[in-house]
N, C-alpha and C. Protein backbone atom coordinates (compact mmCIF):
# COMPACT_ATOMS: atom_id res chain seq x y z
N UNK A 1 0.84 -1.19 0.00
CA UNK A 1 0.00 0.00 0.00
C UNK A 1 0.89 1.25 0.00
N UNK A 2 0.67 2.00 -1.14
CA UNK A 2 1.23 3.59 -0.52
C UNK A 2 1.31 4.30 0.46
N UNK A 3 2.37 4.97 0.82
CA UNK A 3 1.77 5.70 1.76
C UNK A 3 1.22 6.87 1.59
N UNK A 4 0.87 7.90 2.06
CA UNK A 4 -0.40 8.80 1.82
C UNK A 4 0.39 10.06 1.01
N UNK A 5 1.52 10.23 1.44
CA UNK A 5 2.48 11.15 0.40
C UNK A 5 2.84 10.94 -1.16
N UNK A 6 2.93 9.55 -1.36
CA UNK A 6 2.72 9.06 -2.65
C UNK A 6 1.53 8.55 -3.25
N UNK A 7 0.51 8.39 -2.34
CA UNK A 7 -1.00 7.90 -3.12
C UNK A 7 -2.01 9.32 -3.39
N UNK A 8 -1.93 10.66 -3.12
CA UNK A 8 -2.37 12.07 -3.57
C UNK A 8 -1.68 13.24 -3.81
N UNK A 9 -1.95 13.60 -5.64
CA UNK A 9 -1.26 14.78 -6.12
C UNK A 9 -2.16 15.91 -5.32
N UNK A 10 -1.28 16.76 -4.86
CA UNK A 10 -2.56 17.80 -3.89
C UNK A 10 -1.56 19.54 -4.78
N UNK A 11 -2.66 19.85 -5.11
CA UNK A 11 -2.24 21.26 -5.70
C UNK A 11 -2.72 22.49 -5.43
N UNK A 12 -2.10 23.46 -5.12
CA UNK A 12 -2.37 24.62 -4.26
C UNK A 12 -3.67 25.13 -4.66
N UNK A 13 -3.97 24.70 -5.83
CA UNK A 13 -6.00 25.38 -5.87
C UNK A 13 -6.49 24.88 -5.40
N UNK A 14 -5.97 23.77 -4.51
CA UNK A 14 -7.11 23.05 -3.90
C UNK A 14 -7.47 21.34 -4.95
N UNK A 15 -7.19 21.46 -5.61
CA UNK A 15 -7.45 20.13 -6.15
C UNK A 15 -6.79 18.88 -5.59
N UNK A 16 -7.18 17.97 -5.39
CA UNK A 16 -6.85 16.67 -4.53
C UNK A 16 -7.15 15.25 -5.50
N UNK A 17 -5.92 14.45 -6.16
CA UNK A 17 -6.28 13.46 -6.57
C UNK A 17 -5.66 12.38 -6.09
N UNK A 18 -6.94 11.20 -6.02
CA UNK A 18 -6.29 9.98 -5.58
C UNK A 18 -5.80 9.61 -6.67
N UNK A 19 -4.41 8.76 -6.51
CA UNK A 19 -3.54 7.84 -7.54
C UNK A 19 -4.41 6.80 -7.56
N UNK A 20 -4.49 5.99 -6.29
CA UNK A 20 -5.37 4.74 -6.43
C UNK A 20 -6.54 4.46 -6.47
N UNK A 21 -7.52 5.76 -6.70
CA UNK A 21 -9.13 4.94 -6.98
C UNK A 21 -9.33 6.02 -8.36
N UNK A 22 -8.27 7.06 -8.81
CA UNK A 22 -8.31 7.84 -9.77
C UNK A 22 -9.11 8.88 -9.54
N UNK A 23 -9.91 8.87 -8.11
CA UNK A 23 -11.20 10.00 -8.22
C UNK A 23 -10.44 11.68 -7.84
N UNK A 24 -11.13 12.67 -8.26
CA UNK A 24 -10.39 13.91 -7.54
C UNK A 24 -11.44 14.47 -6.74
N UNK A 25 -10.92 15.29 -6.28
CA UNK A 25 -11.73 16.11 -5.24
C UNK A 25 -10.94 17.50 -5.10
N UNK A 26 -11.74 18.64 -4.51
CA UNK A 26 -11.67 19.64 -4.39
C UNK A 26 -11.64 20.24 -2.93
N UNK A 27 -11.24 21.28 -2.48
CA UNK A 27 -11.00 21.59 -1.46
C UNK A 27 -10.90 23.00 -0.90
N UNK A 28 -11.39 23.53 -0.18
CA UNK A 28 -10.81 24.99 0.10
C UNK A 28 -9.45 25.61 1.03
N UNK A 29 -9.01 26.71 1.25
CA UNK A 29 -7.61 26.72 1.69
C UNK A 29 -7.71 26.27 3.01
N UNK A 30 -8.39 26.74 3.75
CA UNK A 30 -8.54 25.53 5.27
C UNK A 30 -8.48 24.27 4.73
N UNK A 31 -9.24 23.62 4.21
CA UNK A 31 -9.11 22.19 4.15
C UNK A 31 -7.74 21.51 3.66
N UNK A 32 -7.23 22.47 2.66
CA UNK A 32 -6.05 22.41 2.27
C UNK A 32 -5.12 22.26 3.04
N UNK A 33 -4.98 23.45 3.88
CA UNK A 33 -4.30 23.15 5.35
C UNK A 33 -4.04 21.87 6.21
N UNK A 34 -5.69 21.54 6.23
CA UNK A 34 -5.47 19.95 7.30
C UNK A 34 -5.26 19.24 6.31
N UNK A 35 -5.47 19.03 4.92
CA UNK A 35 -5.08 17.67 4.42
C UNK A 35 -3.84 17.47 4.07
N UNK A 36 -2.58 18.45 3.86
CA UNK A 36 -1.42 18.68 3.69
C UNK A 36 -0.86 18.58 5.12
N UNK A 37 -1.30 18.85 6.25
CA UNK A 37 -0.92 18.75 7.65
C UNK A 37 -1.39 16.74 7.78
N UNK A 38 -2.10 16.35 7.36
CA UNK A 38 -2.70 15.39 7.53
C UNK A 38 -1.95 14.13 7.10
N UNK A 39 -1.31 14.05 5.91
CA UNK A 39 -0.68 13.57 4.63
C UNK A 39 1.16 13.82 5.49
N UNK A 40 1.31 14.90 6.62
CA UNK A 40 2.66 15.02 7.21
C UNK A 40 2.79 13.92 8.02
N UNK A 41 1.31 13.84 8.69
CA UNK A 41 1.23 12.67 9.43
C UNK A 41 1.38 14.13 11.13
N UNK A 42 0.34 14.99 10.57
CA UNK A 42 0.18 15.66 12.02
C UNK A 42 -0.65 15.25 12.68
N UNK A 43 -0.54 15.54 14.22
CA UNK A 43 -1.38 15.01 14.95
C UNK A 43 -2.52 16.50 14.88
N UNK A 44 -3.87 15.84 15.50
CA UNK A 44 -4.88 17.21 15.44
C UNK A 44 -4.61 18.38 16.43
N UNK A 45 -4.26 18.15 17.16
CA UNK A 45 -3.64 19.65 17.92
C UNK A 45 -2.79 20.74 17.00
N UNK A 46 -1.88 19.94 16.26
CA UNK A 46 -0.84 20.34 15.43
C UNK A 46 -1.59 20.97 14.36
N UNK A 47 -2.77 20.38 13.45
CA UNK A 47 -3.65 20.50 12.83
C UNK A 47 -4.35 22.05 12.94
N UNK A 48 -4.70 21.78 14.43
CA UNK A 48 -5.19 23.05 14.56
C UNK A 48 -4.78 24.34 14.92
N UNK A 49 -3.23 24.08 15.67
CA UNK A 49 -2.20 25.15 15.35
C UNK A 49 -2.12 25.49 14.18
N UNK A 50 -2.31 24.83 13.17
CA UNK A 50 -1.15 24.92 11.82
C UNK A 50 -2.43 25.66 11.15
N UNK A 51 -3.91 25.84 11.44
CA UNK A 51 -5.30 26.31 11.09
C UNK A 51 -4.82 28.00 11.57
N UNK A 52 -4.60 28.38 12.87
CA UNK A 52 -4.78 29.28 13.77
C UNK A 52 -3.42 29.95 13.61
N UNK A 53 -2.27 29.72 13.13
CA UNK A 53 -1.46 30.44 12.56
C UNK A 53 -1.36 31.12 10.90
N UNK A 54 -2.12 29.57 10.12
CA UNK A 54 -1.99 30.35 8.95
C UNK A 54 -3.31 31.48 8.64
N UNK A 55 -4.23 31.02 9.31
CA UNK A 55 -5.22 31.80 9.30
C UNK A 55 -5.54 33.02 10.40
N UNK A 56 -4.90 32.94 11.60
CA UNK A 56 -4.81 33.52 12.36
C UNK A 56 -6.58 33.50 13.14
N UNK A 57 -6.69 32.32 13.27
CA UNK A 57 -8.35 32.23 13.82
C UNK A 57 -8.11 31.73 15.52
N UNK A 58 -8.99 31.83 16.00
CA UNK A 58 -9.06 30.87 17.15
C UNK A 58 -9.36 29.60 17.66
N UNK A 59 -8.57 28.89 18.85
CA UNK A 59 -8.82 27.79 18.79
C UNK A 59 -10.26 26.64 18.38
N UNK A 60 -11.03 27.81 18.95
CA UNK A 60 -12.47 26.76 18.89
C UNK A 60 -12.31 26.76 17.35
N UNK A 61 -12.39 27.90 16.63
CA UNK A 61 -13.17 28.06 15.28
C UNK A 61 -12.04 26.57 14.63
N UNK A 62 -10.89 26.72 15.13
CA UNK A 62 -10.06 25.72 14.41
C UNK A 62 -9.93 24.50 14.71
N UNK A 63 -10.27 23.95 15.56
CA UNK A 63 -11.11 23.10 16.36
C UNK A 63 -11.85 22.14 15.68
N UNK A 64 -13.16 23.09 15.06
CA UNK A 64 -14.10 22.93 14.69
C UNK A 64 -14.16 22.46 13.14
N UNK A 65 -13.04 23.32 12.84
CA UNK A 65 -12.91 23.60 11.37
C UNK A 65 -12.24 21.83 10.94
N UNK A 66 -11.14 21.50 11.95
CA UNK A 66 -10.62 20.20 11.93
C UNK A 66 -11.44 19.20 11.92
N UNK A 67 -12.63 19.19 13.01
CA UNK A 67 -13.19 17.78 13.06
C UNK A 67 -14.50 17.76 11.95
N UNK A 68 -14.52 19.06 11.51
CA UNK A 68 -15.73 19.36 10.28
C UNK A 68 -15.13 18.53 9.42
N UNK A 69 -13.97 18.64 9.22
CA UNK A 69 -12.73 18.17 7.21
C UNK A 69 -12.87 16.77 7.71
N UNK A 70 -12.34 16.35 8.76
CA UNK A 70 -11.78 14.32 8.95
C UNK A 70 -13.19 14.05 8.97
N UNK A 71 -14.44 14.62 9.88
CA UNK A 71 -15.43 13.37 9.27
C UNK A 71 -15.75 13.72 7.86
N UNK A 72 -15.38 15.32 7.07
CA UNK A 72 -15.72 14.95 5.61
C UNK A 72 -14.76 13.76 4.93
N UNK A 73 -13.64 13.67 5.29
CA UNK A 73 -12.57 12.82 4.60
C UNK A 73 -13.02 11.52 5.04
N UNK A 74 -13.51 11.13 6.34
CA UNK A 74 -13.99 9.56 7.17
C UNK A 74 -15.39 8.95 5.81
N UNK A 75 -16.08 9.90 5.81
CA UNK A 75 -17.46 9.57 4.67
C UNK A 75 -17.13 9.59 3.06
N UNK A 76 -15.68 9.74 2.76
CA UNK A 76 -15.19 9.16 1.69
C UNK A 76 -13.87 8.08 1.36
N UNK A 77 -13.90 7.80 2.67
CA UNK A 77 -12.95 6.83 2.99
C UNK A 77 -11.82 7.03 2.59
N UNK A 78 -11.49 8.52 3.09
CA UNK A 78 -9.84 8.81 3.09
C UNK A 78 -8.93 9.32 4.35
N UNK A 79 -9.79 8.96 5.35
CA UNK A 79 -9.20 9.14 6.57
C UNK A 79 -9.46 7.93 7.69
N UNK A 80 -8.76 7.08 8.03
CA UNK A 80 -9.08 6.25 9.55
C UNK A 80 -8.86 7.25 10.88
N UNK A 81 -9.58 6.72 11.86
CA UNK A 81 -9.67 7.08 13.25
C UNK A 81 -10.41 6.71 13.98
């Protein structure tokens, strides 16, 4: 199995493709954020630092913003947890 750095081309507009099921997906610059933080193999604290610096938001909103993206990524079966 790949690992997650070599199984998605991820490109700064936001576009997200899987190598192995061929499908793409789209994304906005937050989400961008956690799935490139995600793909480092960050943990979610880190996640949500890495939200609240580039965006300069607060913890809750980034928080929030994190567990909003993994269950979107969990309901397309690109995230375990």
């Amino acid at each position: 199995m790949k690992k997650p750095s070599e199984r998605f081309n991820i490109f700064d507009s936001g576009l997200i493709i899987d190598l192995m099921s061929g499908k793409t997906f789209s994304t906005n610059p937050t989400g961008l954020v956690i799935f490139r933080g995600i793909i480092e193999g960050k943990k979610k604290q880190q996640l949500i630092d890495s939200l609240m610096k580039e965006f300069e938001i607060d913890d809750k909103t980034a928080s929030r913003d994190v567990e909003e993206f993994i269950v979107e990524l969990q309901s397309f079966n690109l995230h375990e947890h």
